[in-house]
N, C-alpha and C. Protein backbone atom coordinates (compact mmCIF):
# COMPACT_ATOMS: atom_id res chain seq x y z
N UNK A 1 -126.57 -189.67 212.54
CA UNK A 1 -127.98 -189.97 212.81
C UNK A 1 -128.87 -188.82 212.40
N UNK A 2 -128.81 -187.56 212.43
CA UNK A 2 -129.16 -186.72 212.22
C UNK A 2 -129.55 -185.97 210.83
N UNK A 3 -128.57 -186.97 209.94
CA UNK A 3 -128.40 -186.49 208.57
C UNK A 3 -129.18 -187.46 208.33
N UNK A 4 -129.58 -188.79 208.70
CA UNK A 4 -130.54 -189.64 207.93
C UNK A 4 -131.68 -189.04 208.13
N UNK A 5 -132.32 -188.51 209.29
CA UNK A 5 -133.38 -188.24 209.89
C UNK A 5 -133.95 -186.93 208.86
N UNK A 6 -133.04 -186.19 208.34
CA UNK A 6 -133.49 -185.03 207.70
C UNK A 6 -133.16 -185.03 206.40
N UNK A 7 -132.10 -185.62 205.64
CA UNK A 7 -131.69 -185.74 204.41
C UNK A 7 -132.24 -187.52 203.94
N UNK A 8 -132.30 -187.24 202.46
CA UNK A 8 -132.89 -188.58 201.68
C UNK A 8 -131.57 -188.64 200.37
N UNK A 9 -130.78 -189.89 200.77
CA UNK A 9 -129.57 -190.18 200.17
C UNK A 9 -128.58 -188.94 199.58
N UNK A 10 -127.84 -188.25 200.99
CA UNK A 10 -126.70 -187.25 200.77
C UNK A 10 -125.77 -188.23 200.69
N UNK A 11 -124.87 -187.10 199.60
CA UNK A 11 -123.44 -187.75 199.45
C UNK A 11 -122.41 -186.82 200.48
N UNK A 12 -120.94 -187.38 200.70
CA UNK A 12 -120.23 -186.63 201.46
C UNK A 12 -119.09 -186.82 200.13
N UNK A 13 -118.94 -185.29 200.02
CA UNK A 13 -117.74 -184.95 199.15
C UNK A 13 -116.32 -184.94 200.10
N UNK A 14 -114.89 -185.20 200.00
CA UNK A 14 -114.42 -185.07 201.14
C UNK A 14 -112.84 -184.93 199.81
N UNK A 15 -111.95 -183.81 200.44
CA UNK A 15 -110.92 -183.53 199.20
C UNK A 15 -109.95 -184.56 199.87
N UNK A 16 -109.73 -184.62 201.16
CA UNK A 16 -108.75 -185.17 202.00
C UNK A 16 -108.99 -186.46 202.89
N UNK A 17 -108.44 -186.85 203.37
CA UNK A 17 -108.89 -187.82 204.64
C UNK A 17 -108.41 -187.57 205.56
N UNK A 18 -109.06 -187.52 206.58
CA UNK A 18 -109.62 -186.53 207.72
C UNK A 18 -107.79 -186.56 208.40
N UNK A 19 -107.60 -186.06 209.06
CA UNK A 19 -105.99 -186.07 209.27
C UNK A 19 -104.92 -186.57 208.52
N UNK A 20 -105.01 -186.47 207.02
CA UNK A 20 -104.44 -186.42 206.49
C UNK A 20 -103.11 -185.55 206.39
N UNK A 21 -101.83 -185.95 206.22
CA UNK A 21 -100.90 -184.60 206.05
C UNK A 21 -100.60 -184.22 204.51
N UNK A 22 -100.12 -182.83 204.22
CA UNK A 22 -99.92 -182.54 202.87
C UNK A 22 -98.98 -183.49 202.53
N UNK A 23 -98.60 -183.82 200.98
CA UNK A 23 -97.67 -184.81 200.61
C UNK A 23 -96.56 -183.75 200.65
N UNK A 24 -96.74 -182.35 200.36
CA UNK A 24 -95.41 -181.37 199.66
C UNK A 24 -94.95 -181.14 201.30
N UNK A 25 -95.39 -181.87 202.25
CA UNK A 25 -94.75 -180.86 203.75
C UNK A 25 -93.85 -181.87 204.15
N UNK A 26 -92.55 -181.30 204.53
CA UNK A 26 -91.55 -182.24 204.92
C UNK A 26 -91.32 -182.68 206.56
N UNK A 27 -91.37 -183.28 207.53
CA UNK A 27 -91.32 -183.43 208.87
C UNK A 27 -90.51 -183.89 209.63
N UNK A 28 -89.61 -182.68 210.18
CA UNK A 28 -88.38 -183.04 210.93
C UNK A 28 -88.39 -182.82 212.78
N UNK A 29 -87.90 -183.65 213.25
CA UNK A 29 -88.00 -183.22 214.69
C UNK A 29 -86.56 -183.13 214.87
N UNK A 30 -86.16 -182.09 215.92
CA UNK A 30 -85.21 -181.93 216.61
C UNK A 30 -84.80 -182.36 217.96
N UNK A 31 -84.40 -183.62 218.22
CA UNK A 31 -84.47 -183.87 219.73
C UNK A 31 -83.82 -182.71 220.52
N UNK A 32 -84.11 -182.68 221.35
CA UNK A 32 -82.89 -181.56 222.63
C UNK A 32 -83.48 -181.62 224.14
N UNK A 33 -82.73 -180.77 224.54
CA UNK A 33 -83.23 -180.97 225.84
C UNK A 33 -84.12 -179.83 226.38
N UNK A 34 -84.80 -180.05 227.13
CA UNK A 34 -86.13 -178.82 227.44
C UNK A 34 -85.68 -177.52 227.35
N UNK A 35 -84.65 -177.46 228.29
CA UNK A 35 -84.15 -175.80 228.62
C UNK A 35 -83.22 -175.17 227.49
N UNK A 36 -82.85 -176.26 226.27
CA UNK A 36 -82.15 -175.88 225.06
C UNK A 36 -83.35 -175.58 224.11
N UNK A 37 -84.71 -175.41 224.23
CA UNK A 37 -85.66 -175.62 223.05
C UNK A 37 -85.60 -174.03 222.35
N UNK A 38 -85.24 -173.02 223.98
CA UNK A 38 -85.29 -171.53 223.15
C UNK A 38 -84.15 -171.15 222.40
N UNK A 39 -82.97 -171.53 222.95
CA UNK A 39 -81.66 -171.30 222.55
C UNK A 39 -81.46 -171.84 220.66
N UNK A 40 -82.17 -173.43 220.67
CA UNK A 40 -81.94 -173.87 219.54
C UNK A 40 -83.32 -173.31 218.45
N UNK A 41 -84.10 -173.11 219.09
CA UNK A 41 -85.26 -172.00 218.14
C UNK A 41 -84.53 -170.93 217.59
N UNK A 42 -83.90 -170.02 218.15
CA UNK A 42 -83.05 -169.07 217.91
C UNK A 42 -82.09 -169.14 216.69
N UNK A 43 -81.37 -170.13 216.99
CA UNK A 43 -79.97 -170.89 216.12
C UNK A 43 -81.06 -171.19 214.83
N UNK A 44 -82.04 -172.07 215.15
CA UNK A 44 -82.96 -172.46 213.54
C UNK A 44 -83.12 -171.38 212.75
N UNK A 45 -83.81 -170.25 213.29
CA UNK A 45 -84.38 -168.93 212.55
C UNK A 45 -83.02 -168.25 212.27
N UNK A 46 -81.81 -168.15 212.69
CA UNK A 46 -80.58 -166.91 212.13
C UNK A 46 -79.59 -167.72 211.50
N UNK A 47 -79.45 -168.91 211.86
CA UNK A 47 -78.27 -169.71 210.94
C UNK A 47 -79.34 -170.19 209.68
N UNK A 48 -80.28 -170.16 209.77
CA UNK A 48 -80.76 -170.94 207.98
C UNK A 48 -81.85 -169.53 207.91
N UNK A 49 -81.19 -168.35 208.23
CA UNK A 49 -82.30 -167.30 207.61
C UNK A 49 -83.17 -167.12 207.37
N UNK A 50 -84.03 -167.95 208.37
CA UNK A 50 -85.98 -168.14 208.03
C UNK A 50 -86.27 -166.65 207.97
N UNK A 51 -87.03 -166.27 207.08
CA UNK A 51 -88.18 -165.19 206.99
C UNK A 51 -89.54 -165.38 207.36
N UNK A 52 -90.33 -166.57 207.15
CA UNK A 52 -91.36 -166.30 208.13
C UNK A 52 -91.64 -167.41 208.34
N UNK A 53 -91.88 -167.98 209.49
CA UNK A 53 -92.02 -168.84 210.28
C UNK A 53 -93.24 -168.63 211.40
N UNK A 54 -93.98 -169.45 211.34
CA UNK A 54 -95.20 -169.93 212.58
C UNK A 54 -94.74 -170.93 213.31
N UNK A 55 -95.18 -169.97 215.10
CA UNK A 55 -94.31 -170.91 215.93
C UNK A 55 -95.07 -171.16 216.93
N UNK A 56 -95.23 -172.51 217.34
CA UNK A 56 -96.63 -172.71 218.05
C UNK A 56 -96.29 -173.27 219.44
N UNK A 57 -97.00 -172.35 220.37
CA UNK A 57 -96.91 -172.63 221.78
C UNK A 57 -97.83 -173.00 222.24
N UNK A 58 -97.59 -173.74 223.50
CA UNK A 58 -99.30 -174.53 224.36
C UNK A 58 -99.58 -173.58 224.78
N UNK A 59 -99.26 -172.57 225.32
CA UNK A 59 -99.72 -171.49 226.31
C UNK A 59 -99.71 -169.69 226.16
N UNK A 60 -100.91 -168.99 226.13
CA UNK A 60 -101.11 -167.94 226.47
C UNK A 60 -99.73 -167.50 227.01
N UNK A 61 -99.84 -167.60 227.67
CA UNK A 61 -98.43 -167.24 229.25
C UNK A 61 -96.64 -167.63 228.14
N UNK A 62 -96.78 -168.52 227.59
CA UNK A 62 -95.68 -169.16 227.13
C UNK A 62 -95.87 -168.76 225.83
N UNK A 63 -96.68 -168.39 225.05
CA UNK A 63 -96.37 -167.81 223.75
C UNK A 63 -95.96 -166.34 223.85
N UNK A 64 -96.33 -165.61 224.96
CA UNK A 64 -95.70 -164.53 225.17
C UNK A 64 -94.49 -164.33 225.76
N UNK A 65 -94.04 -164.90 226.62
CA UNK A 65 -92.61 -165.11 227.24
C UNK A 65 -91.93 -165.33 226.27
N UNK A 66 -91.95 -166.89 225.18
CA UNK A 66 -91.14 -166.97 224.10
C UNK A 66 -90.54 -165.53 222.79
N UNK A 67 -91.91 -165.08 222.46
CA UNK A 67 -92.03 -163.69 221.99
C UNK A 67 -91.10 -162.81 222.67
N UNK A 68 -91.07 -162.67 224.24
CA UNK A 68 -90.13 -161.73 224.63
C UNK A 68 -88.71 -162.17 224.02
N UNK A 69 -88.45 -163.41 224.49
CA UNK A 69 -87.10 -164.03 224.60
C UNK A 69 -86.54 -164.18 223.31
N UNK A 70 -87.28 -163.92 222.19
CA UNK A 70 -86.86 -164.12 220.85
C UNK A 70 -86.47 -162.51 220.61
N UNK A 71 -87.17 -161.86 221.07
CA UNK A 71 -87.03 -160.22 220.80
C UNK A 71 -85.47 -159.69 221.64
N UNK A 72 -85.47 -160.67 222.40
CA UNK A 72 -83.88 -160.15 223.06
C UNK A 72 -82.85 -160.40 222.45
N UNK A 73 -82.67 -161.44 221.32
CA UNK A 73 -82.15 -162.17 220.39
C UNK A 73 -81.91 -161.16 218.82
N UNK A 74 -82.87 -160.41 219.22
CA UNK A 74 -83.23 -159.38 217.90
C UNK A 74 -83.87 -160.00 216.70
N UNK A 75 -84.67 -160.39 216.90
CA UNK A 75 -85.76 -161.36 216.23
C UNK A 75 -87.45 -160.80 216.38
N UNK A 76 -87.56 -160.39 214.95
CA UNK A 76 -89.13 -159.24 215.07
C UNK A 76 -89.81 -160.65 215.22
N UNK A 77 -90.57 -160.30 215.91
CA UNK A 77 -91.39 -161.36 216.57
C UNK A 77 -92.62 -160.48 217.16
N UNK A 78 -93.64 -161.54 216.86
CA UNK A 78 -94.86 -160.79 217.79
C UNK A 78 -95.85 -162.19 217.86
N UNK A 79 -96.42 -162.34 218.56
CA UNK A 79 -97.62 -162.91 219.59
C UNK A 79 -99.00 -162.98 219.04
N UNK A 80 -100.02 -164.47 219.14
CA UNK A 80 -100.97 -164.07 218.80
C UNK A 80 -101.98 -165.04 219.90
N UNK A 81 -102.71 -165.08 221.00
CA UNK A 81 -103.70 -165.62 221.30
C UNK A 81 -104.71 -165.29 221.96
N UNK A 82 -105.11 -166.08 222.84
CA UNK A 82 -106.68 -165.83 223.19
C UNK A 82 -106.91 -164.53 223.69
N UNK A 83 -105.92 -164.30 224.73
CA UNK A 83 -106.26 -163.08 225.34
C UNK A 83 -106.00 -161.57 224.47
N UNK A 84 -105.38 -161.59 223.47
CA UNK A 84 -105.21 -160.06 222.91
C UNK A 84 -106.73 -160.21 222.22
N UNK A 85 -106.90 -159.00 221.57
CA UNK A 85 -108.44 -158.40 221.18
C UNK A 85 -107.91 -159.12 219.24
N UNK A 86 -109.08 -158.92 218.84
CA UNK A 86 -109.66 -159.27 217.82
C UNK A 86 -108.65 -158.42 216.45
N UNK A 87 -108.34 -157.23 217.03
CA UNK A 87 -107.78 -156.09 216.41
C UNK A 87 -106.07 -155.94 216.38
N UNK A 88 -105.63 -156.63 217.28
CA UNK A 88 -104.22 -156.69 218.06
C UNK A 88 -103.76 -158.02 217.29
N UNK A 89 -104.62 -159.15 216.88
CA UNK A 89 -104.44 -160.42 216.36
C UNK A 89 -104.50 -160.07 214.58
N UNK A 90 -105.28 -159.38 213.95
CA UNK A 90 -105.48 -158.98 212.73
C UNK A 90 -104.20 -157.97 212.49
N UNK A 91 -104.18 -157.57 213.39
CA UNK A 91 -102.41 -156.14 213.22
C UNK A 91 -101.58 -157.26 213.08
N UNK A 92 -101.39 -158.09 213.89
CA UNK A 92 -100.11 -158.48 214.28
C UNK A 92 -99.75 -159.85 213.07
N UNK A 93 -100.90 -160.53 212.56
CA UNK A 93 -100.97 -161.08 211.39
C UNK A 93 -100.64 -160.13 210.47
N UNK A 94 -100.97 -159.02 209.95
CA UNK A 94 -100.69 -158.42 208.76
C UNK A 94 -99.40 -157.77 208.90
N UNK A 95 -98.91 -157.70 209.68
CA UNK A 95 -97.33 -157.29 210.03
C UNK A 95 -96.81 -158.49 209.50
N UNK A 96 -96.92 -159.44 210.11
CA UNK A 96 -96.53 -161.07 209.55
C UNK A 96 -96.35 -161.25 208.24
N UNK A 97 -97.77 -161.17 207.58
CA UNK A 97 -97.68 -161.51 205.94
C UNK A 97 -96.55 -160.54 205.35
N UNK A 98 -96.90 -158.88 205.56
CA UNK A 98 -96.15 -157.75 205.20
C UNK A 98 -95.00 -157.91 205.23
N UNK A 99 -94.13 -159.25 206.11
CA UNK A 99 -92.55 -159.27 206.57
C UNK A 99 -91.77 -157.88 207.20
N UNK A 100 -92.92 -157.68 208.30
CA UNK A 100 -92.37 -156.53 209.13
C UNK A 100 -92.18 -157.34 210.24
N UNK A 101 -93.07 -158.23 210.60
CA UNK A 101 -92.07 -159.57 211.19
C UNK A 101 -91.81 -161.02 210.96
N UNK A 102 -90.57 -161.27 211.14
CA UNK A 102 -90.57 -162.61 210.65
C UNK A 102 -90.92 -163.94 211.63
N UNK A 103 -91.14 -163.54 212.74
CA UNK A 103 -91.76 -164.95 213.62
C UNK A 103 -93.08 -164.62 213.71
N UNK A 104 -94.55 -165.03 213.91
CA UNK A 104 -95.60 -164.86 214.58
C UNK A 104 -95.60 -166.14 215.68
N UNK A 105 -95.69 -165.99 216.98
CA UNK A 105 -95.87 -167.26 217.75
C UNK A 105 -97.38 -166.89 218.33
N UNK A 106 -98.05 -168.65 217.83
CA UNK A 106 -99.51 -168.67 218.02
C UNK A 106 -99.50 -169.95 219.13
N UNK A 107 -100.65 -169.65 220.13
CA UNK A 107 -101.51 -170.29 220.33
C UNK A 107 -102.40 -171.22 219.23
N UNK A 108 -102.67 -172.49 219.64
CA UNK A 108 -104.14 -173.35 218.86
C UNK A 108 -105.54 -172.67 218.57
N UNK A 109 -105.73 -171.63 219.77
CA UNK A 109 -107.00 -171.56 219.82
C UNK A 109 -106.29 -170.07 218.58
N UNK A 110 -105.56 -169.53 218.49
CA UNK A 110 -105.78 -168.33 218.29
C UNK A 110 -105.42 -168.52 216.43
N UNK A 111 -104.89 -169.58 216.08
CA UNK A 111 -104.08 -170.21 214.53
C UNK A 111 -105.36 -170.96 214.07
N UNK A 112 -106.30 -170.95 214.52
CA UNK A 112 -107.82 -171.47 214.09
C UNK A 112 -108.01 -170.59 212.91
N UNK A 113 -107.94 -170.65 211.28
CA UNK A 113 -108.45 -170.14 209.93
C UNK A 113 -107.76 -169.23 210.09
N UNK A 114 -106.11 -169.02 210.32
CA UNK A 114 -105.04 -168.98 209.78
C UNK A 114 -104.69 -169.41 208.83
N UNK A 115 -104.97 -167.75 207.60
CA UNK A 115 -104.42 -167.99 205.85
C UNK A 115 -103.64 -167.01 205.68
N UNK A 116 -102.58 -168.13 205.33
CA UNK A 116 -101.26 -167.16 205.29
C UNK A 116 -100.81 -168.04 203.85
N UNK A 117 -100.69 -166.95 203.13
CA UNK A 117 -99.95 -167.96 201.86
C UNK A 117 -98.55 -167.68 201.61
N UNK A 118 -98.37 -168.98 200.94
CA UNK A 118 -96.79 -169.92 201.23
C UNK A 118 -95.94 -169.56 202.11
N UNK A 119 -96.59 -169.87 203.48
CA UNK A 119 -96.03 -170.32 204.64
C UNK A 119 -94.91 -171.49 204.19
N UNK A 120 -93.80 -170.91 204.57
CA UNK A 120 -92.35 -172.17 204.50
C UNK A 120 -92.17 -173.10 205.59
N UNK A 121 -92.65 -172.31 206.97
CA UNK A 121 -92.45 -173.21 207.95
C UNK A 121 -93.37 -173.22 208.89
N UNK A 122 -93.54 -174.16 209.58
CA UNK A 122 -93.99 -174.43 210.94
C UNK A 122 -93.20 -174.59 211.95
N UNK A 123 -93.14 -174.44 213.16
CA UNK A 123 -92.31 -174.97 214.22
C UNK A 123 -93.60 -175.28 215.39
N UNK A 124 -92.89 -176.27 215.71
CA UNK A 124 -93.72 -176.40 216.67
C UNK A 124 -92.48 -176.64 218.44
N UNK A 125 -93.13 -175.13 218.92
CA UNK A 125 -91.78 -175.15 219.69
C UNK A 125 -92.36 -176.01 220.99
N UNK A 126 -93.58 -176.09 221.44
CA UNK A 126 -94.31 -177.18 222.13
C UNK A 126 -95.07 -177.91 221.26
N UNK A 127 -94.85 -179.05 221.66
CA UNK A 127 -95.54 -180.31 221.34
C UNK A 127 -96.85 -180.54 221.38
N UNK A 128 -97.88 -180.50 220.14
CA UNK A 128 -99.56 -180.43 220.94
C UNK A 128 -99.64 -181.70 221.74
N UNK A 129 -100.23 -181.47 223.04
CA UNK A 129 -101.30 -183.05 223.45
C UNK A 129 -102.13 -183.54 222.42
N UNK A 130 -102.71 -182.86 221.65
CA UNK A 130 -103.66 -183.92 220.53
C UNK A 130 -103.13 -184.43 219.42
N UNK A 131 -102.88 -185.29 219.16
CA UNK A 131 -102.75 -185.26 217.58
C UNK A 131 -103.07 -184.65 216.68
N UNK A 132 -104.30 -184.45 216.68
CA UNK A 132 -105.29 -183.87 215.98
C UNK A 132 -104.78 -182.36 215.76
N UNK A 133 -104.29 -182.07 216.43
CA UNK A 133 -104.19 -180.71 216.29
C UNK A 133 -102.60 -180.27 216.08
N UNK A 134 -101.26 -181.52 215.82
CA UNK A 134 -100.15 -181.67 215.18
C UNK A 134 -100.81 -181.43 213.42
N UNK A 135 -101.61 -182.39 213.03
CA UNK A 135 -102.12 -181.88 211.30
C UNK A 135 -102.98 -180.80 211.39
N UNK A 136 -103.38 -180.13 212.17
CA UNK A 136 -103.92 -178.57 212.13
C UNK A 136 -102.98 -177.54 211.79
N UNK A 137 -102.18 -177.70 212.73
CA UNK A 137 -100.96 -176.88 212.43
C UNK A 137 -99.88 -176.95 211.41
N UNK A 138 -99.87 -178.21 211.47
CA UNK A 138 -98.85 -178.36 209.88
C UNK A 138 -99.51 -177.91 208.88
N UNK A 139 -100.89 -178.12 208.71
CA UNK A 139 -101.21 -177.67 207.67
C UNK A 139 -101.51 -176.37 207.32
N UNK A 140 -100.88 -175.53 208.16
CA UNK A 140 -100.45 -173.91 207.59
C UNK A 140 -99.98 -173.70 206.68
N UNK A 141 -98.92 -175.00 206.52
CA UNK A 141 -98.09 -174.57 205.47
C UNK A 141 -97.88 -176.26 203.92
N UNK A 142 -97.31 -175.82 203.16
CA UNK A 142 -97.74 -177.11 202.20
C UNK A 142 -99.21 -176.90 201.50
N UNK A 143 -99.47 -175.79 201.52
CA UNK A 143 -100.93 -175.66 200.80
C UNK A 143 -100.56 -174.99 198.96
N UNK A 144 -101.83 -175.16 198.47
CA UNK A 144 -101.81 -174.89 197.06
C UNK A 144 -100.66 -174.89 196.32
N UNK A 145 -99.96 -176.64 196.67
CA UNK A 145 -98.98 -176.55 196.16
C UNK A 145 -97.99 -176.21 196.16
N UNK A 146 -97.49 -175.23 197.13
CA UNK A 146 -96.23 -175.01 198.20
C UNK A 146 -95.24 -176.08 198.54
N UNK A 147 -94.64 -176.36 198.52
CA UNK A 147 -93.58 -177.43 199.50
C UNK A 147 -93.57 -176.48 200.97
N UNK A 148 -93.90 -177.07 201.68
CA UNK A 148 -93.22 -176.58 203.06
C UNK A 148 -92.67 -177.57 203.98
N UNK A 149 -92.27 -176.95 205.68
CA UNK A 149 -91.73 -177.69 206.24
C UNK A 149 -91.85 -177.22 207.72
N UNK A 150 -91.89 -178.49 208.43
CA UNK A 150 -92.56 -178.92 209.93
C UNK A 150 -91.59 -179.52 210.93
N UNK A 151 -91.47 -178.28 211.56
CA UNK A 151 -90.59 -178.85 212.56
C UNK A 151 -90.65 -178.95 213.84
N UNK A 152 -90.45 -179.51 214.37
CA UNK A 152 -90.70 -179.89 215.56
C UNK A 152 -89.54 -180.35 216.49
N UNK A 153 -89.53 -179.31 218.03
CA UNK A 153 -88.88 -179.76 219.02
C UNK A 153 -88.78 -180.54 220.08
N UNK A 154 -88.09 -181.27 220.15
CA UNK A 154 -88.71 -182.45 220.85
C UNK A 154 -88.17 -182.90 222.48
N UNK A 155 -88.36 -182.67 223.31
CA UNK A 155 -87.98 -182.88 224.54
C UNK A 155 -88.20 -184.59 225.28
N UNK A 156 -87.54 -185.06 226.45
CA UNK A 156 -88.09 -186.49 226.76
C UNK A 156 -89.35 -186.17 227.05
N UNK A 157 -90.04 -185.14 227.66
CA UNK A 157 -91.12 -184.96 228.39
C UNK A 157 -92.56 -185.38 226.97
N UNK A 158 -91.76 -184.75 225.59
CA UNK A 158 -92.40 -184.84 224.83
C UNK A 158 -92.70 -186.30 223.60
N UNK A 159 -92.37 -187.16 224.17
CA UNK A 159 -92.06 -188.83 223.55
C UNK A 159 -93.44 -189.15 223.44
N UNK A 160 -94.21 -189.37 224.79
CA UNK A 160 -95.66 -189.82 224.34
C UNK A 160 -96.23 -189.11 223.57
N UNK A 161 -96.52 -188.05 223.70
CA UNK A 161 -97.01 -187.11 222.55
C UNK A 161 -96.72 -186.86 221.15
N UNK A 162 -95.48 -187.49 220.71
CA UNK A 162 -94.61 -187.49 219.45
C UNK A 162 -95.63 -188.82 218.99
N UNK A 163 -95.57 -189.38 220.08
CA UNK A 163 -95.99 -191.21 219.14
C UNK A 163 -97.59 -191.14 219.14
N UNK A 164 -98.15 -190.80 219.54
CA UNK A 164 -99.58 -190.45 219.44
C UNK A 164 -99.27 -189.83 217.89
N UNK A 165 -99.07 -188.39 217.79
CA UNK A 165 -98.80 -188.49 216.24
C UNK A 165 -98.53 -189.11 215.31
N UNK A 166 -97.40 -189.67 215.53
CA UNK A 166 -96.88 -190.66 214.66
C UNK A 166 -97.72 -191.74 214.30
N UNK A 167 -98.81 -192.68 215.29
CA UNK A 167 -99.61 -193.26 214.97
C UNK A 167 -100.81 -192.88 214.31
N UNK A 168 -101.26 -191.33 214.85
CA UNK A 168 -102.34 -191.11 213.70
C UNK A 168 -101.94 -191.06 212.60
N UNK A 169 -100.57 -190.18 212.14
CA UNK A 169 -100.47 -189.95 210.47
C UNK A 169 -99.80 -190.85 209.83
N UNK A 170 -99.61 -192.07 210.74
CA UNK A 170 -99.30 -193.45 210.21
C UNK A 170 -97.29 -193.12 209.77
N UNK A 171 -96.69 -192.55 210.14
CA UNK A 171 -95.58 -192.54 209.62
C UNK A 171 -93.92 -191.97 210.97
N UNK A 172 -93.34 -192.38 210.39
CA UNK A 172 -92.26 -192.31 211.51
C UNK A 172 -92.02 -190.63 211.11
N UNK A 173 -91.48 -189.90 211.78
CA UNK A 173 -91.17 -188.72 211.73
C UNK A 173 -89.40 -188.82 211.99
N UNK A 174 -88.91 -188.24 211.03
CA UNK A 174 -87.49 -188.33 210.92
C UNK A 174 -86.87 -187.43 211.93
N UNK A 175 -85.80 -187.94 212.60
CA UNK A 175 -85.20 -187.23 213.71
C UNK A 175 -83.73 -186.58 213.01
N UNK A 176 -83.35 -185.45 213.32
CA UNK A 176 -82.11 -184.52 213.37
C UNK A 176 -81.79 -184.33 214.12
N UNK A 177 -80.76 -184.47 214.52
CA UNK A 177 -79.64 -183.69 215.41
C UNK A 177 -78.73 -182.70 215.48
N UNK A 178 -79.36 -181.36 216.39
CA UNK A 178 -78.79 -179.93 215.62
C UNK A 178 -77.21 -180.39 216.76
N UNK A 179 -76.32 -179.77 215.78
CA UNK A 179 -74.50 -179.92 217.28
C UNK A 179 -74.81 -178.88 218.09
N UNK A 180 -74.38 -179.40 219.23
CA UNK A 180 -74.42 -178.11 220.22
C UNK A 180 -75.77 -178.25 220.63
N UNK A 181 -77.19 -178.31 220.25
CA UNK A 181 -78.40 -178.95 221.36
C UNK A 181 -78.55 -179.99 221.65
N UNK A 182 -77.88 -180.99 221.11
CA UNK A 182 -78.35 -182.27 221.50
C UNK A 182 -78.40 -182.32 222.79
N UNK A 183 -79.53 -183.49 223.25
CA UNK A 183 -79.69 -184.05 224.59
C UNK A 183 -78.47 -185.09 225.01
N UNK A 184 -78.39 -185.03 226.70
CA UNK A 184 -77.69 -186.24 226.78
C UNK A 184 -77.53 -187.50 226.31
N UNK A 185 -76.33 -187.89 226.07
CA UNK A 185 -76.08 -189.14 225.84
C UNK A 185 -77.50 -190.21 225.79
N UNK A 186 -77.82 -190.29 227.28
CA UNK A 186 -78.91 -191.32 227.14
C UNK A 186 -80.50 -191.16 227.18
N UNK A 187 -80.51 -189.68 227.29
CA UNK A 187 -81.79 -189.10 226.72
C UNK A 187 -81.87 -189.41 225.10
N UNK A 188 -80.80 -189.03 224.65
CA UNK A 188 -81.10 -188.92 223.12
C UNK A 188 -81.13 -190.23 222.09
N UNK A 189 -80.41 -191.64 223.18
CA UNK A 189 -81.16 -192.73 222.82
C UNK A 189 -82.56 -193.29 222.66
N UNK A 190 -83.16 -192.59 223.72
CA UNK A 190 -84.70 -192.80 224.01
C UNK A 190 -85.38 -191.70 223.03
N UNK A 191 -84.63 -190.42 222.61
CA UNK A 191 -85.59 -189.64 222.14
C UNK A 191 -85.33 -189.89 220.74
N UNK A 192 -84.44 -190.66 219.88
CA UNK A 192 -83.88 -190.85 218.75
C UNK A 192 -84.97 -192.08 218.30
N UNK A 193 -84.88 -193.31 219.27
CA UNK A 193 -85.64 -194.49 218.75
C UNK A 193 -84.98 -195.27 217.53
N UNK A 194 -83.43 -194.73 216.80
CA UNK A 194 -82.82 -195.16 216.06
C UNK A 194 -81.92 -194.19 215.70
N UNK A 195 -81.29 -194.87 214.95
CA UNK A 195 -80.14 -194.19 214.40
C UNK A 195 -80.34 -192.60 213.71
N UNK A 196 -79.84 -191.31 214.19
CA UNK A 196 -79.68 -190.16 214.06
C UNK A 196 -79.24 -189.86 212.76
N UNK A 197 -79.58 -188.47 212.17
CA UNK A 197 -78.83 -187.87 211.40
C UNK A 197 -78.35 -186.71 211.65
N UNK A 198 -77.17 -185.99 211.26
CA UNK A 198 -76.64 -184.70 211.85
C UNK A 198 -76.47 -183.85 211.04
N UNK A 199 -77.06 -182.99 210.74
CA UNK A 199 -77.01 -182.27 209.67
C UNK A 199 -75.03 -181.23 209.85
């Protein structure tokens, strides 16, 4: 309403459609069970040798705890959200790019115009509540032509929230099954929705 009121026939240029996902980003979820999500984060980053990886937590409180718990593992890892300073978030990014560490775990509010080029992965070690903000984060990585890849852990707690995604970006999200995290038997019927693959 606002744009008629002041502009006389604007066009809207638009490269994407509006939650759109990259075509080059690949999207895997890992079912497991809640209290396996740190253990099998761990196993992802040292058995397939990730070098840098963005790892996204709901919480202030919980992106730092994870950070600890990855560091006990011996995993350079460092932290980025609301509450550190302006200066502590710019360090701890340029350590990141530099590969002086190979995890950064962000907060939403704090991965806001986060440019990091050819980012390989995403994780998403909590599940966003928005949709909206599942293609925010993926799209860290898969840019200028990159292939990257989006992963995601998936708990029962986390089902409604999976399918909310799934309905915005219009597509089923392929499920894996790491050995050794899987969820129970009949959790992992409900969290599968079909037939599994096991890498």
């Amino acid at each position: 309403r606002l744009t008629k009121t002041l502009l006389k026939d604007p066009a809207e240029v638009q490269i994407a459609a509006r939650n759109a996902t990259a075509d080059l980003v690949t999207h895997v979820v890992h079912p497991c069970a809640r209290e396996k999500k740190r253990e099998l984060l761990c196993h992802l980053i040292q058995s397939r040798g990730l070098k840098q990886v963005l790892v996204f937590c709901g919480t202030r409180i919980g992106a730092n705890r994870l950070a600890h718990q990855l560091r006990a593992h011996h995993i350079q890892v460092d932290a980025i959200h609301g509450d550190k300073t302006q200066g502590e978030r710019e360090a701890a990014l340029e350590a990141f790019k530099t590969g002086k560490t190979t995890v950064l775990v962000a907060t939403d509010v704090a991965s806001r115009g986060l440019d990091i080029e050819s980012l390989p992965q995403v994780i998403n070690f909590d599940i966003p509540h928005s949709p909206e903000d599942y293609v925010h984060r993926i799209g860290r990585t898969g840019r200028a032509g990159a292939a990257g890849e989006a992963i995601s852990l998936v708990a029962s707690t986390d089902l409604e929230a999976l399918a909310a995604i799934e309905r915005l970006i219009k597509r089923k999200l392929e499920r894996t099954l790491v050995p050794g995290f899987q969820p129970d038997s009949g959790t992992a019927v409900t969290l599968m929705g079909r037939e599994a693959r096991t890498p």
